[in-house]
N, C-alpha and C. Protein backbone atom coordinates (compact mmCIF):
# COMPACT_ATOMS: atom_id res chain seq x y z
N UNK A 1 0.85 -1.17 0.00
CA UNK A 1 0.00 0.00 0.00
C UNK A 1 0.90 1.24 0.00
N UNK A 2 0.91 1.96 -1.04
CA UNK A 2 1.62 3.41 -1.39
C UNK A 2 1.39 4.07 0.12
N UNK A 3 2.17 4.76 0.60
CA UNK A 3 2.56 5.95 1.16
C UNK A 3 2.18 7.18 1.07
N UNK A 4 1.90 8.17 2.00
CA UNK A 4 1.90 9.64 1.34
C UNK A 4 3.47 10.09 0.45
N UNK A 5 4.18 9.27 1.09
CA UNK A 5 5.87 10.04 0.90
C UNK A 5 6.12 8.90 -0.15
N UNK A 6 5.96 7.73 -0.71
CA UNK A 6 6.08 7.24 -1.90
C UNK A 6 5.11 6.86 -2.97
N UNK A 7 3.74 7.81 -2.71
CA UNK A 7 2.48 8.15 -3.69
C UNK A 7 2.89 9.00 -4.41
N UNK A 8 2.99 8.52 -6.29
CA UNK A 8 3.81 9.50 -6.51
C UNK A 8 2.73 10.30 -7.17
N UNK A 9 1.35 10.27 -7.06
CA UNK A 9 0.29 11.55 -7.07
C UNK A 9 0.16 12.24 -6.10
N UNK A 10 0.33 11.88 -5.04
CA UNK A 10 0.01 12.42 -3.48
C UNK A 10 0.15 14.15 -3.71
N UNK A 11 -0.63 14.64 -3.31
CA UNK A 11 -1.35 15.92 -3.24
C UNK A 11 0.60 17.33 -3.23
N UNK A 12 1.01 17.76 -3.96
CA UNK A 12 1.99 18.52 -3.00
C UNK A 12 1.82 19.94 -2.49
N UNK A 13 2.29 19.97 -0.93
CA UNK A 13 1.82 21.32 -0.65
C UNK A 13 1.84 22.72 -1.60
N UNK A 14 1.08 23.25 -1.29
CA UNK A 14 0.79 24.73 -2.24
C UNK A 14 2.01 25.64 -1.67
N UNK A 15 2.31 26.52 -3.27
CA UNK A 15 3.63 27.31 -2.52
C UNK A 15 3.51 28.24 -1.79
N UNK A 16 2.16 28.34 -1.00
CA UNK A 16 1.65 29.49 -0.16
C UNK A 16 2.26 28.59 1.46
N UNK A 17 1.91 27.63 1.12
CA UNK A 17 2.42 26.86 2.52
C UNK A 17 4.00 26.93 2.36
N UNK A 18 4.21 26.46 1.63
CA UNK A 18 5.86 25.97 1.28
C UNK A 18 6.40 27.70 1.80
N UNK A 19 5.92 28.60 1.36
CA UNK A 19 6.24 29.63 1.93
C UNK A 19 6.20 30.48 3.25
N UNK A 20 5.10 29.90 3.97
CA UNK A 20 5.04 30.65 4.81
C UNK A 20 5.80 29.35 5.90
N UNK A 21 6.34 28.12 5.42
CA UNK A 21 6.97 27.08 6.45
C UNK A 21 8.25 28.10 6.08
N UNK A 22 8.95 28.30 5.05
CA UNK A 22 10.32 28.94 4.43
C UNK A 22 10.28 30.66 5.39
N UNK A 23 9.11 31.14 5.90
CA UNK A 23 9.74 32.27 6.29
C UNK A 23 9.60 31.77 7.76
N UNK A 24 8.46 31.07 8.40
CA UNK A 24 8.46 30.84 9.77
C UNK A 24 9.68 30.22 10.16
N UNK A 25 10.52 29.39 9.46
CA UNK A 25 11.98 28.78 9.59
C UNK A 25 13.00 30.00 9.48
N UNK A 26 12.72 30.50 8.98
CA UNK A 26 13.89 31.58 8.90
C UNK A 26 14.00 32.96 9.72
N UNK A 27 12.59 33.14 10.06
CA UNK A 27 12.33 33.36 11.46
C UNK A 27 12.89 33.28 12.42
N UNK A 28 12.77 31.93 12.72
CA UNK A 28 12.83 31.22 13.91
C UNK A 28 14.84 30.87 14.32
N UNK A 29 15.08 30.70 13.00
CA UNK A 29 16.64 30.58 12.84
C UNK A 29 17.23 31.86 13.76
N UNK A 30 16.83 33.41 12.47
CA UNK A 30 16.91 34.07 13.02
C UNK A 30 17.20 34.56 14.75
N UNK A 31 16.32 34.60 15.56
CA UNK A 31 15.64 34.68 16.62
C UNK A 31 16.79 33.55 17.37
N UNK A 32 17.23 32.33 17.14
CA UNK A 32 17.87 31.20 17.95
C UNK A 32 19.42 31.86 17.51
N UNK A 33 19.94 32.88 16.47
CA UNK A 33 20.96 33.02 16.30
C UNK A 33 21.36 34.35 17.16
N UNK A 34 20.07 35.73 17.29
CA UNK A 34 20.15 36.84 18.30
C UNK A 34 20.87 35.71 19.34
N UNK A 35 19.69 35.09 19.71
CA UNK A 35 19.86 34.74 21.19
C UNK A 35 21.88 33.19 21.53
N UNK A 36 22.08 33.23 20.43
CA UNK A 36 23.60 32.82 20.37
C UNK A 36 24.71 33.50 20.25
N UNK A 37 24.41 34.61 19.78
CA UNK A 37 25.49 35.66 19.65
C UNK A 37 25.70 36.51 21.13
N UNK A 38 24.33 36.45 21.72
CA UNK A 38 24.33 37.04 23.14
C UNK A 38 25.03 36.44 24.24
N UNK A 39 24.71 34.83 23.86
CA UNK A 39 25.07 33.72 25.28
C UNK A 39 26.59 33.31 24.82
N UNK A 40 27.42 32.98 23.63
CA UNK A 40 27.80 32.15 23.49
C UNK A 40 28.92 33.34 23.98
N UNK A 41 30.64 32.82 24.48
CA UNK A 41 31.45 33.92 24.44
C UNK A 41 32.47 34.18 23.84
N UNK A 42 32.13 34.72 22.74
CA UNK A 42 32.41 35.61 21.39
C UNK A 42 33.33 36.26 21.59
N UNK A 43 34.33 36.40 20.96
CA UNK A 43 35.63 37.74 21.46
C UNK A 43 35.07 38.75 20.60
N UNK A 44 34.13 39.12 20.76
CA UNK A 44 33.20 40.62 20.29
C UNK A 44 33.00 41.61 21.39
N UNK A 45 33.17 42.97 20.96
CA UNK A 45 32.87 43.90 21.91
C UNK A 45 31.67 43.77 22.30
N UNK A 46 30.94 44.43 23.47
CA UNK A 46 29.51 44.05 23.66
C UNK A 46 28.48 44.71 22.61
N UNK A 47 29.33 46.22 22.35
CA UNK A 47 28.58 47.04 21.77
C UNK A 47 28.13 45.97 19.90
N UNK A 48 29.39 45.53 19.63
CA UNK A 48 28.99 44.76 18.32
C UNK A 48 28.28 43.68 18.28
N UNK A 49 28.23 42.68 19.40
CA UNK A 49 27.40 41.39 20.12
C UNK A 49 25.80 42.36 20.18
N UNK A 50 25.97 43.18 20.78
CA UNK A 50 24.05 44.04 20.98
C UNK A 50 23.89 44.35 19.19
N UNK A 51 24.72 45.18 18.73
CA UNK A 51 24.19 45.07 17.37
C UNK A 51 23.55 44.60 16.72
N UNK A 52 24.56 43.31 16.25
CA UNK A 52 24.02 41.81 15.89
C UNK A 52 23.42 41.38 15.89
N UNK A 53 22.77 40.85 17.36
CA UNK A 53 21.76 40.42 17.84
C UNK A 53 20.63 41.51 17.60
N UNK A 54 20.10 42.74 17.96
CA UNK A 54 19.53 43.40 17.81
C UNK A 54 19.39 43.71 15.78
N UNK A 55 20.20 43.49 15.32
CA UNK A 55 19.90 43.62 14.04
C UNK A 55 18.85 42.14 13.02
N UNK A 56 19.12 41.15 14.06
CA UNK A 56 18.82 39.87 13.95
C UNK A 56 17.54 39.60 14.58
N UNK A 57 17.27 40.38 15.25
CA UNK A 57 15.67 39.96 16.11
C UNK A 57 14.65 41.59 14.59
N UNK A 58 15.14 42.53 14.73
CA UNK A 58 14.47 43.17 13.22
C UNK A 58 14.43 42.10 12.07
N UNK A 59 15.34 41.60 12.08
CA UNK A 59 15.17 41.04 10.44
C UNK A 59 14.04 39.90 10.98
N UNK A 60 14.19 39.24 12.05
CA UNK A 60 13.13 38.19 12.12
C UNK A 60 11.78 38.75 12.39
N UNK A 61 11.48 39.94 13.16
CA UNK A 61 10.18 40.42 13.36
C UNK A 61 9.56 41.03 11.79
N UNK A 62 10.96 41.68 11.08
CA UNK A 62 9.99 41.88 9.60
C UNK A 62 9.81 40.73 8.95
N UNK A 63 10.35 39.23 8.71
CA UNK A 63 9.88 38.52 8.54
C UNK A 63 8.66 37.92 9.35
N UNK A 64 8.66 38.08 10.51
CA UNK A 64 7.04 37.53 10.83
C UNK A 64 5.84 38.79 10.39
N UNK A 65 6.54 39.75 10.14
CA UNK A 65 5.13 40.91 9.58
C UNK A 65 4.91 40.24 8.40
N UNK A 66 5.73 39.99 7.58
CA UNK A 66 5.92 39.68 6.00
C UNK A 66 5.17 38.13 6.25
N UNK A 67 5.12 37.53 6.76
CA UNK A 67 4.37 36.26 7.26
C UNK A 67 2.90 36.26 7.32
N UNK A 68 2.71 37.35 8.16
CA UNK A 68 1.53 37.70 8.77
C UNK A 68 0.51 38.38 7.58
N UNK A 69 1.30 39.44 6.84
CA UNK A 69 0.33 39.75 5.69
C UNK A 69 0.15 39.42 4.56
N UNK A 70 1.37 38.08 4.38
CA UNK A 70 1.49 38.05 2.74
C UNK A 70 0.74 36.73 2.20
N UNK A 71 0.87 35.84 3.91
CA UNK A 71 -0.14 34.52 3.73
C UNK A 71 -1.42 34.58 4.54
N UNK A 72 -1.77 35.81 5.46
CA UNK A 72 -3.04 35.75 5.87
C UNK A 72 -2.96 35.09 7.71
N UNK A 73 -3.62 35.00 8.14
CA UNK A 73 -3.78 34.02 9.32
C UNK A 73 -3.57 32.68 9.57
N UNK A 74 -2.91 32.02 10.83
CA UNK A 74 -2.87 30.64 10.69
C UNK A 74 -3.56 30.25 10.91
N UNK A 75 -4.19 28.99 9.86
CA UNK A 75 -5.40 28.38 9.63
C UNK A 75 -5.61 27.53 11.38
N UNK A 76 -6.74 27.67 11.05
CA UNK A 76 -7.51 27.10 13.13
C UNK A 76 -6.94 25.46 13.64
């Protein structure tokens, strides 16, 4: 009995999904890399470590805006 993962009709996700999994991942990367540049100990000044990180939590919050309006709400 075929598989979803070796049906080779099996339905494939729409690139609205495929997209909004591609920005919530990159997101989320994002966001786990602020918070590594903060903890881990870096021979970085602090002032360039806050940067970083702070430049890295923007890029992930405009990706969750860009999330939020470009695919709509997460389905219930």
């Amino acid at each position: 009995m075929p598989t979803p993962l070796t049906d080779p009709v099996a339905p494939r996700p729409s690139p609205r999904a495929r997209r909004r999994l591609r920005l919530a991942v990159a997101a989320v990367m994002l966001v786990a890399a602020a918070a590594l540049v903060l903890v881990l100990p870096l021979r970085l000044p602090l002032f360039v470590r806050l940067a970083v990180a702070f430049s890295d939590l923007v890029a992930a919050s405009g990706l969750w805006l860009a999330l939020r309006q470009k695919s709509g709400p997460p389905p219930p």
